[in-house]
PDB file of N, CA and C in Angstrom:
ATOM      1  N   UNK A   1      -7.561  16.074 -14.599  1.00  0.00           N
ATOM      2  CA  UNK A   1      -6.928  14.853 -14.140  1.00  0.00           C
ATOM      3  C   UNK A   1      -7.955  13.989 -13.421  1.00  0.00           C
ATOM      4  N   UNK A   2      -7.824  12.476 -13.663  1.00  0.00           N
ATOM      5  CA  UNK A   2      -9.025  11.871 -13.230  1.00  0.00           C
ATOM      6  C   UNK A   2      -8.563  11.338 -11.879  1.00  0.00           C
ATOM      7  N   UNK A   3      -9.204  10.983 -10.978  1.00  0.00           N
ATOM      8  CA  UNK A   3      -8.928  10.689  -9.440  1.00  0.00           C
ATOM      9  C   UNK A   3      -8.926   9.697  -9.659  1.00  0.00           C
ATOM     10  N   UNK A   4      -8.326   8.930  -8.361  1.00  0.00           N
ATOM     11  CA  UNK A   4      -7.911   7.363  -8.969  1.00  0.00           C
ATOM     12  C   UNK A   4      -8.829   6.839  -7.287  1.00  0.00           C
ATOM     13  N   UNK A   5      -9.870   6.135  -7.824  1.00  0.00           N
ATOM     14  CA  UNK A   5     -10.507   5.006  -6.906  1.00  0.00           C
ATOM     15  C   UNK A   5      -9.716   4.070  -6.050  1.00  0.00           C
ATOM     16  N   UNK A   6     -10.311   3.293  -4.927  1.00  0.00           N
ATOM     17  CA  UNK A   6      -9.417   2.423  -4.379  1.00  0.00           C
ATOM     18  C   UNK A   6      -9.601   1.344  -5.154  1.00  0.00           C
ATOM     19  N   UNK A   7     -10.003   0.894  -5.873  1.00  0.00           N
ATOM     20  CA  UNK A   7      -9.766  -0.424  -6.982  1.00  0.00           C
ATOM     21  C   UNK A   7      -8.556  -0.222  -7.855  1.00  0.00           C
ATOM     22  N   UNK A   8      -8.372   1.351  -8.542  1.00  0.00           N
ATOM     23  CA  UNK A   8      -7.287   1.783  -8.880  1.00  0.00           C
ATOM     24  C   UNK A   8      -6.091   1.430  -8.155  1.00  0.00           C
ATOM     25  N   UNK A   9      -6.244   1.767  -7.200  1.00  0.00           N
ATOM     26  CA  UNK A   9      -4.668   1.994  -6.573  1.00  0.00           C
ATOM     27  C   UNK A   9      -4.308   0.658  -5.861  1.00  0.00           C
ATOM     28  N   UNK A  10      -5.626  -0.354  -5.271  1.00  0.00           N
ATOM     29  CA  UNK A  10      -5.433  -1.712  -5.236  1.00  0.00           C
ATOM     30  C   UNK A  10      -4.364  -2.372  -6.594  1.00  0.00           C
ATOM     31  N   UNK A  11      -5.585  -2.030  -7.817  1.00  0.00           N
ATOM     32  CA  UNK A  11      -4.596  -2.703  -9.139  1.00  0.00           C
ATOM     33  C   UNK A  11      -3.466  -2.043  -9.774  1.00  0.00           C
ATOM     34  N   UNK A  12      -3.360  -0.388  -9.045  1.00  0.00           N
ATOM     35  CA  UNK A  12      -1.646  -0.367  -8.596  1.00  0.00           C
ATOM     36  C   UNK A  12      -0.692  -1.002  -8.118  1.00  0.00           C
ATOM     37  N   UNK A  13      -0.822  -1.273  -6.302  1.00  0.00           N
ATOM     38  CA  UNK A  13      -0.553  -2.336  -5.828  1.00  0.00           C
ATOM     39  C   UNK A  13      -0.287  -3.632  -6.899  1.00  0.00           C
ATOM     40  N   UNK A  14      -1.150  -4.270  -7.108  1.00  0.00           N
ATOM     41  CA  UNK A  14      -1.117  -5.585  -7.650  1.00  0.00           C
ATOM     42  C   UNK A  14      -0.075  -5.682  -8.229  1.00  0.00           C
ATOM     43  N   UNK A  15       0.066  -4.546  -9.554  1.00  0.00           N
ATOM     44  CA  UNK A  15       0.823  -4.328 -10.680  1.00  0.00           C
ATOM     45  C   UNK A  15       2.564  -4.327 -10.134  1.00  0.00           C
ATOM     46  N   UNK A  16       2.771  -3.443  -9.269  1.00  0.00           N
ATOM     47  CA  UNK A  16       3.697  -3.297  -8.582  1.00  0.00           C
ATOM     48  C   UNK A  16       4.842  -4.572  -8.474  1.00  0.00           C
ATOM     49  N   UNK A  17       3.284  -5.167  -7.284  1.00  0.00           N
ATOM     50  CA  UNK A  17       3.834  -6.576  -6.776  1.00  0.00           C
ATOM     51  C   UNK A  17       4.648  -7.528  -8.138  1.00  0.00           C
ATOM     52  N   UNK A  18       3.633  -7.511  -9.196  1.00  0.00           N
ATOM     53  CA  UNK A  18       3.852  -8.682  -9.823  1.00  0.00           C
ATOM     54  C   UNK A  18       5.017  -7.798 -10.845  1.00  0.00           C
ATOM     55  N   UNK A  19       5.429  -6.810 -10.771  1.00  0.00           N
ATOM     56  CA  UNK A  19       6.844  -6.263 -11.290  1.00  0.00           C
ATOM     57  C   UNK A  19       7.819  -6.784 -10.423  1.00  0.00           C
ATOM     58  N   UNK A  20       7.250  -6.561  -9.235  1.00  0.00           N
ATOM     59  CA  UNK A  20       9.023  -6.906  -8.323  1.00  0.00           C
ATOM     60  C   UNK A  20       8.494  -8.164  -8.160  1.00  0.00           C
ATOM     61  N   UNK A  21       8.174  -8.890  -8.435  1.00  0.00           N
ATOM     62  CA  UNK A  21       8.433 -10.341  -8.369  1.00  0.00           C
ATOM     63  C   UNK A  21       8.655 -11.150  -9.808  1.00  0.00           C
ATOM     64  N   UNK A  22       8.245 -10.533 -10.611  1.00  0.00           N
ATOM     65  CA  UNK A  22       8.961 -10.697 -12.013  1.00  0.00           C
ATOM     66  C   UNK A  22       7.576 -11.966 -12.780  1.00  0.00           C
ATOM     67  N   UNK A  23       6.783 -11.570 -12.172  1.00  0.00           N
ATOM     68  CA  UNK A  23       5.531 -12.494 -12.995  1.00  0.00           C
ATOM     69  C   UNK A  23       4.119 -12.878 -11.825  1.00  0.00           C
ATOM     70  N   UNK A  24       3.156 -13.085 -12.498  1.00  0.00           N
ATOM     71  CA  UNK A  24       2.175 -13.249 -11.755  1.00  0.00           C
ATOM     72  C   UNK A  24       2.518 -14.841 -10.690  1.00  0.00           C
ATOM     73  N   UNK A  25       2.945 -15.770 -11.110  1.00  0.00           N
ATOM     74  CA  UNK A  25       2.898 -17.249 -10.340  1.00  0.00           C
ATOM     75  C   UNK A  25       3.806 -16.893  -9.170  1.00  0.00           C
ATOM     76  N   UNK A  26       5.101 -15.445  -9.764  1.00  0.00           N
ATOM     77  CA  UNK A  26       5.888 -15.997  -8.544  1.00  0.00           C
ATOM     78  C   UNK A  26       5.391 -14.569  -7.702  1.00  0.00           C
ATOM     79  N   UNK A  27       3.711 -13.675  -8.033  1.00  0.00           N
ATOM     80  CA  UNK A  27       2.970 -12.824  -6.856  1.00  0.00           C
ATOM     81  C   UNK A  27       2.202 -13.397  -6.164  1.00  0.00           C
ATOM     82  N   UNK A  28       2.008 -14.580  -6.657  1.00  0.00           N
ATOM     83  CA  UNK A  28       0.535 -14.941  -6.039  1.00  0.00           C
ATOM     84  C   UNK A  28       0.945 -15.411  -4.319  1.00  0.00           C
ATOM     85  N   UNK A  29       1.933 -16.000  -3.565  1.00  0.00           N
ATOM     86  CA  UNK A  29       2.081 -16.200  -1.869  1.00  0.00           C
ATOM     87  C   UNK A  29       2.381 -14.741  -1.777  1.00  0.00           C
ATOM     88  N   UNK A  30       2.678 -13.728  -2.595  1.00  0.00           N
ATOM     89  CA  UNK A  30       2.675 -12.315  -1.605  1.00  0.00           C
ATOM     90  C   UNK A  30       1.635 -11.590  -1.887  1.00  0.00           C
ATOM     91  N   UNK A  31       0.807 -11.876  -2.755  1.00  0.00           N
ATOM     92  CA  UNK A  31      -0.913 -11.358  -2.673  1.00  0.00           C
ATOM     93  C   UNK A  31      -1.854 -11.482  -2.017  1.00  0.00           C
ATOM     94  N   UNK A  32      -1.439 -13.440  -2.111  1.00  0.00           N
ATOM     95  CA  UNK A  32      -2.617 -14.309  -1.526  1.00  0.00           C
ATOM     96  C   UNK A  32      -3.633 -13.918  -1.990  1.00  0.00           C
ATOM     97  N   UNK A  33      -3.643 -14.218  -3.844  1.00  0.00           N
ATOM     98  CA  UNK A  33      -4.552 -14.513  -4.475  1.00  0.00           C
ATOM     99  C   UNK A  33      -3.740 -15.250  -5.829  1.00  0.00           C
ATOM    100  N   UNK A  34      -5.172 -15.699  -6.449  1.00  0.00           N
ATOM    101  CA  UNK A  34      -5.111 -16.736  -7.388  1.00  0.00           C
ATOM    102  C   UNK A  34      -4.595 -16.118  -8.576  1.00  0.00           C
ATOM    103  N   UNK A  35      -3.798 -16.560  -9.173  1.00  0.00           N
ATOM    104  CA  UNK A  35      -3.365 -15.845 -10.745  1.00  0.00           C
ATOM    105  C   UNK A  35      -4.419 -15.208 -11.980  1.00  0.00           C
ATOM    106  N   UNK A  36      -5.849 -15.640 -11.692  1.00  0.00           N
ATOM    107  CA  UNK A  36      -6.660 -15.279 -12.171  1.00  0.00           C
ATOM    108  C   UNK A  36      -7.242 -13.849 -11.955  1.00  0.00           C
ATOM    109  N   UNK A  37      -7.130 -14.009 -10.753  1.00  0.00           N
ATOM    110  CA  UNK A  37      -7.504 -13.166 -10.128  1.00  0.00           C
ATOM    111  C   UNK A  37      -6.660 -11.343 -10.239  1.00  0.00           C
ATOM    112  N   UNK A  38      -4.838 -12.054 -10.078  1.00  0.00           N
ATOM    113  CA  UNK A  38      -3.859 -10.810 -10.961  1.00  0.00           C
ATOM    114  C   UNK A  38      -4.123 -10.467 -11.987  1.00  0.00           C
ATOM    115  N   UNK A  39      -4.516 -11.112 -13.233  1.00  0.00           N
ATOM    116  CA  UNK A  39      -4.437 -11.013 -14.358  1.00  0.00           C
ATOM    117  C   UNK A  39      -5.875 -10.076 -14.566  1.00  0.00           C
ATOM    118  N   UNK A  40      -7.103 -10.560 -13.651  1.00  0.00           N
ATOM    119  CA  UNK A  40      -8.214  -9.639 -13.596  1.00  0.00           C
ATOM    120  C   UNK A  40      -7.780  -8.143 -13.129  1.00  0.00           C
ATOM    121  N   UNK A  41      -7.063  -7.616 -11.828  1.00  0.00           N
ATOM    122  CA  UNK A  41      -6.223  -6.895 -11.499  1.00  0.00           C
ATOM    123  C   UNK A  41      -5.914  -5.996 -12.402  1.00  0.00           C
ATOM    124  N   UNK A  42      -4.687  -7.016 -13.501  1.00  0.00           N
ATOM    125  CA  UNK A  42      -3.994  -6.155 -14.741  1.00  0.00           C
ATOM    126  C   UNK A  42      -4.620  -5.730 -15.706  1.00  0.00           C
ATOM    127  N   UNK A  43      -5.625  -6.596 -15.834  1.00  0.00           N
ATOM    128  CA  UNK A  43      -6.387  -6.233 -17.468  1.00  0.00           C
ATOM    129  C   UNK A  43      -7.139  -4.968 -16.990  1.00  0.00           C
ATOM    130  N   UNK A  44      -7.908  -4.705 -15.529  1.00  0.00           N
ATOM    131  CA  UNK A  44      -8.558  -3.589 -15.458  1.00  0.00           C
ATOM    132  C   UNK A  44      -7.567  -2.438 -15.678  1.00  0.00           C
ATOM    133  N   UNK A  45      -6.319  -2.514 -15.001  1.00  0.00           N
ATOM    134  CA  UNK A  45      -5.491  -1.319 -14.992  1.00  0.00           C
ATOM    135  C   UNK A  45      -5.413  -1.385 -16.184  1.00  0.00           C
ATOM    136  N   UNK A  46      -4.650  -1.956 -17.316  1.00  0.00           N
ATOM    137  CA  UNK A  46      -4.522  -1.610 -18.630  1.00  0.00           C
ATOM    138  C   UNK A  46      -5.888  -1.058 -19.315  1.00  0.00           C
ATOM    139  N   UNK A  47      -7.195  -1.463 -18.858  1.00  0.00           N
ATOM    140  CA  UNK A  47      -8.345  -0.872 -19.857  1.00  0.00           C
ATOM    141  C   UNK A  47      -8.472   0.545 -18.782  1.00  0.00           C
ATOM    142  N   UNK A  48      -8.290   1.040 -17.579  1.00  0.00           N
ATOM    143  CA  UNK A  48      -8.235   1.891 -17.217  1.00  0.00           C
ATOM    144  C   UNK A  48      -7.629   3.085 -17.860  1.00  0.00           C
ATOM    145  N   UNK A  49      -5.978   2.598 -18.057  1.00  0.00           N
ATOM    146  CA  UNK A  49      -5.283   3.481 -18.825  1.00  0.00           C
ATOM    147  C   UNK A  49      -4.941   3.292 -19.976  1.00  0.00           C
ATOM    148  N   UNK A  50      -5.997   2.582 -20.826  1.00  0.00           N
ATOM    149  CA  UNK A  50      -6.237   2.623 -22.008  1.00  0.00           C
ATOM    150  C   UNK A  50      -4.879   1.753 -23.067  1.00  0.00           C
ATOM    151  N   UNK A  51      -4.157   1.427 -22.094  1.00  0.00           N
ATOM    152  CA  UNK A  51      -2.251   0.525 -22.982  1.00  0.00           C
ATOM    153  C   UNK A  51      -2.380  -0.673 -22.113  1.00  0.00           C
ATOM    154  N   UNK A  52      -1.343  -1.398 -23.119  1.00  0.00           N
ATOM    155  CA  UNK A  52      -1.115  -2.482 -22.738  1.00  0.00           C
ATOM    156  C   UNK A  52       0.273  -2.926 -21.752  1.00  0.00           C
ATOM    157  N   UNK A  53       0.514  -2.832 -20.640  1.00  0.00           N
ATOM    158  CA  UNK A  53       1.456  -2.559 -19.789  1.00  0.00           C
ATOM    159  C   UNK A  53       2.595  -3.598 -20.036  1.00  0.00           C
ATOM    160  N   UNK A  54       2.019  -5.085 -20.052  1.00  0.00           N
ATOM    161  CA  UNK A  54       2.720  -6.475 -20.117  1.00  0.00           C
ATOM    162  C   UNK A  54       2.429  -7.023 -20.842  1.00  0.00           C
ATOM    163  N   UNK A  55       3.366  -7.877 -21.104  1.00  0.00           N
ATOM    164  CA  UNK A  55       3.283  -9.349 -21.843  1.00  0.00           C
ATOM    165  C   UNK A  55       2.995 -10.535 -20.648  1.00  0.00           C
ATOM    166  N   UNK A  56       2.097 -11.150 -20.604  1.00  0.00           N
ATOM    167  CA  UNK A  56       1.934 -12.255 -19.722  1.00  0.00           C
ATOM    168  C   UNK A  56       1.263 -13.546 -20.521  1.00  0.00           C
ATOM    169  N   UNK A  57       1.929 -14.814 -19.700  1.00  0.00           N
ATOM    170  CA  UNK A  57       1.534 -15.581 -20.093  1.00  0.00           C
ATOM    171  C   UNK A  57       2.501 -16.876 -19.920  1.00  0.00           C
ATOM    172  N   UNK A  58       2.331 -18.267 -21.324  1.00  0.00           N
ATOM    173  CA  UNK A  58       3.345 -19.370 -20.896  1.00  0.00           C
ATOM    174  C   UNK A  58       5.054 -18.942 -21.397  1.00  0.00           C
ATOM    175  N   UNK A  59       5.074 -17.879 -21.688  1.00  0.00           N
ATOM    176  CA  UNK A  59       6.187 -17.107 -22.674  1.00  0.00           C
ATOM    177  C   UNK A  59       6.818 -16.507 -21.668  1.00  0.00           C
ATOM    178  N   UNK A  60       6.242 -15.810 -20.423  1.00  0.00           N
ATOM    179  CA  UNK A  60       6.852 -15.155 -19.553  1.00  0.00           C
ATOM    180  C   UNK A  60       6.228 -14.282 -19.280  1.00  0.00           C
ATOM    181  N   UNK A  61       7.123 -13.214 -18.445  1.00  0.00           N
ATOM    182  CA  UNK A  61       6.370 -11.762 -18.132  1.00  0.00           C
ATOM    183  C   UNK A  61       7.552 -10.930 -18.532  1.00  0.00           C
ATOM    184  N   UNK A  62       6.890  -9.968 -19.305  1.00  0.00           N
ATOM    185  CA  UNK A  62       8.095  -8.384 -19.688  1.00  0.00           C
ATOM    186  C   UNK A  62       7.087  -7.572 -19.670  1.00  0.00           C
ATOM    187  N   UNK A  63       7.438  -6.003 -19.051  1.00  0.00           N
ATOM    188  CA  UNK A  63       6.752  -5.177 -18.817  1.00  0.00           C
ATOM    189  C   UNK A  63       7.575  -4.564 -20.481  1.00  0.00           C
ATOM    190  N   UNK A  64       6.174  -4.112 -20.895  1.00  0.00           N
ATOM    191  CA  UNK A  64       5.859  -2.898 -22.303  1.00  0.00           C
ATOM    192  C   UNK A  64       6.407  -1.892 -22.031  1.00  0.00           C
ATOM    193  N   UNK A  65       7.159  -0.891 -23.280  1.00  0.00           N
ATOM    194  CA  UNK A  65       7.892   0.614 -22.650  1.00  0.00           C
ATOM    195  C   UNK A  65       6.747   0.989 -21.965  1.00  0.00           C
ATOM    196  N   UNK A  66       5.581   1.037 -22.243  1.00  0.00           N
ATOM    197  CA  UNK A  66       4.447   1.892 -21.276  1.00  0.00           C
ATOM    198  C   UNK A  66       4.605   1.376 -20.383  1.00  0.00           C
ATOM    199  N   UNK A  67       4.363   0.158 -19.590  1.00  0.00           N
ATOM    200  CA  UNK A  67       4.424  -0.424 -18.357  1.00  0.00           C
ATOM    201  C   UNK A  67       5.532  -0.167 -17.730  1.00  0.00           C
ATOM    202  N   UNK A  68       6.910   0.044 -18.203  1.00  0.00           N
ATOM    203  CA  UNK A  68       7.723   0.470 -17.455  1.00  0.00           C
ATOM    204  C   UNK A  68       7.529   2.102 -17.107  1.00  0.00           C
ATOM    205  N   UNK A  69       7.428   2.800 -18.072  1.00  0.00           N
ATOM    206  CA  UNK A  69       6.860   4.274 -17.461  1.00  0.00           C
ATOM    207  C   UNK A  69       5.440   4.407 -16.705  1.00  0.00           C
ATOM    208  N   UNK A  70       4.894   3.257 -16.643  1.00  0.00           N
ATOM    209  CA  UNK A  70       3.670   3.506 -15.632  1.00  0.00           C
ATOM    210  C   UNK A  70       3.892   2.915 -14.398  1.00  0.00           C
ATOM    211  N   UNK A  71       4.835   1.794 -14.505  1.00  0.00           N
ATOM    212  CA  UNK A  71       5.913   1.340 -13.059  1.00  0.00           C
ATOM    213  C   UNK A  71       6.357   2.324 -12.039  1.00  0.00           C
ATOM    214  N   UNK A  72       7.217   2.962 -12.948  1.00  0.00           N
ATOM    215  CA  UNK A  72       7.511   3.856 -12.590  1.00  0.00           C
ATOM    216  C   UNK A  72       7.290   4.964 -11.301  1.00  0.00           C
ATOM    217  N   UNK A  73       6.059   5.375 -12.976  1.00  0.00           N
ATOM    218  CA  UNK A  73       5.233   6.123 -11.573  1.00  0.00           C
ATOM    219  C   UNK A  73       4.477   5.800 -11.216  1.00  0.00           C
ATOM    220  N   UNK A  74       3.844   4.488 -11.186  1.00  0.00           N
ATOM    221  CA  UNK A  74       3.468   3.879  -9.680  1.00  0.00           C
ATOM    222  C   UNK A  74       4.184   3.526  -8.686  1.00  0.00           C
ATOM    223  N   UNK A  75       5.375   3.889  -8.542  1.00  0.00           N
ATOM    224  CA  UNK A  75       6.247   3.450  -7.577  1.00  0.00           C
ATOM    225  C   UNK A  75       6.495   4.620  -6.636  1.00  0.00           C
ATOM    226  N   UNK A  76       6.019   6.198  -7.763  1.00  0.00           N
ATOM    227  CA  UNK A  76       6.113   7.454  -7.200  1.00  0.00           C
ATOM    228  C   UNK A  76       5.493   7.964  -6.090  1.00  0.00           C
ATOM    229  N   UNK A  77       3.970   6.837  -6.832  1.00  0.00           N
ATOM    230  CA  UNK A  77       3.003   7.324  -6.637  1.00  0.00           C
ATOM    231  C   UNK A  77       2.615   6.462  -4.637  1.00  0.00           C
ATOM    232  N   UNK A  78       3.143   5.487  -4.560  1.00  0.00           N
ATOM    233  CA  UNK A  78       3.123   4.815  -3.580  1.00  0.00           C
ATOM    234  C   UNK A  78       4.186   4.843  -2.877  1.00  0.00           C
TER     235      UNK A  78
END
């Protein structure tokens, strides 16, 4: 099992946030950071764990069956 870094568990966090807020524009006043900056966040966690968690973008945000089972247990996990 691989140990999870604090950049990891930061772009845990992140991921989290922008689940319970239902998209990156409406995480960014409870991050206090730039949407660019989430989306940098997400893309590492997804190349971390190798899936694609979300759909993001001008379409919306929906978390992927993986993203909801990695929600999940990031929610366990924190």
């Amino acid at each position: 099992m691989a140990s999870l870094s604090e950049t990891d568990l930061r772009a845990i966090r992140v991921f989290i946030t922008v689940v319970d807020s239902h998209g990156l524009a409406a995480a960014q006043s409870e991050l206090g950071m730039a949407t660019s900056t989430i989306s940098h966040h997400l893309s590492a966690l997804e190349e971390r764990l190798g899936t694609r968690l979300c759909q993001r973008g001008r379409g919306g945000f929906l978390l992927t069956p993986e993203g909801q089972k990695v929600y999940a247990a990031a929610q366990r996990l924190i």
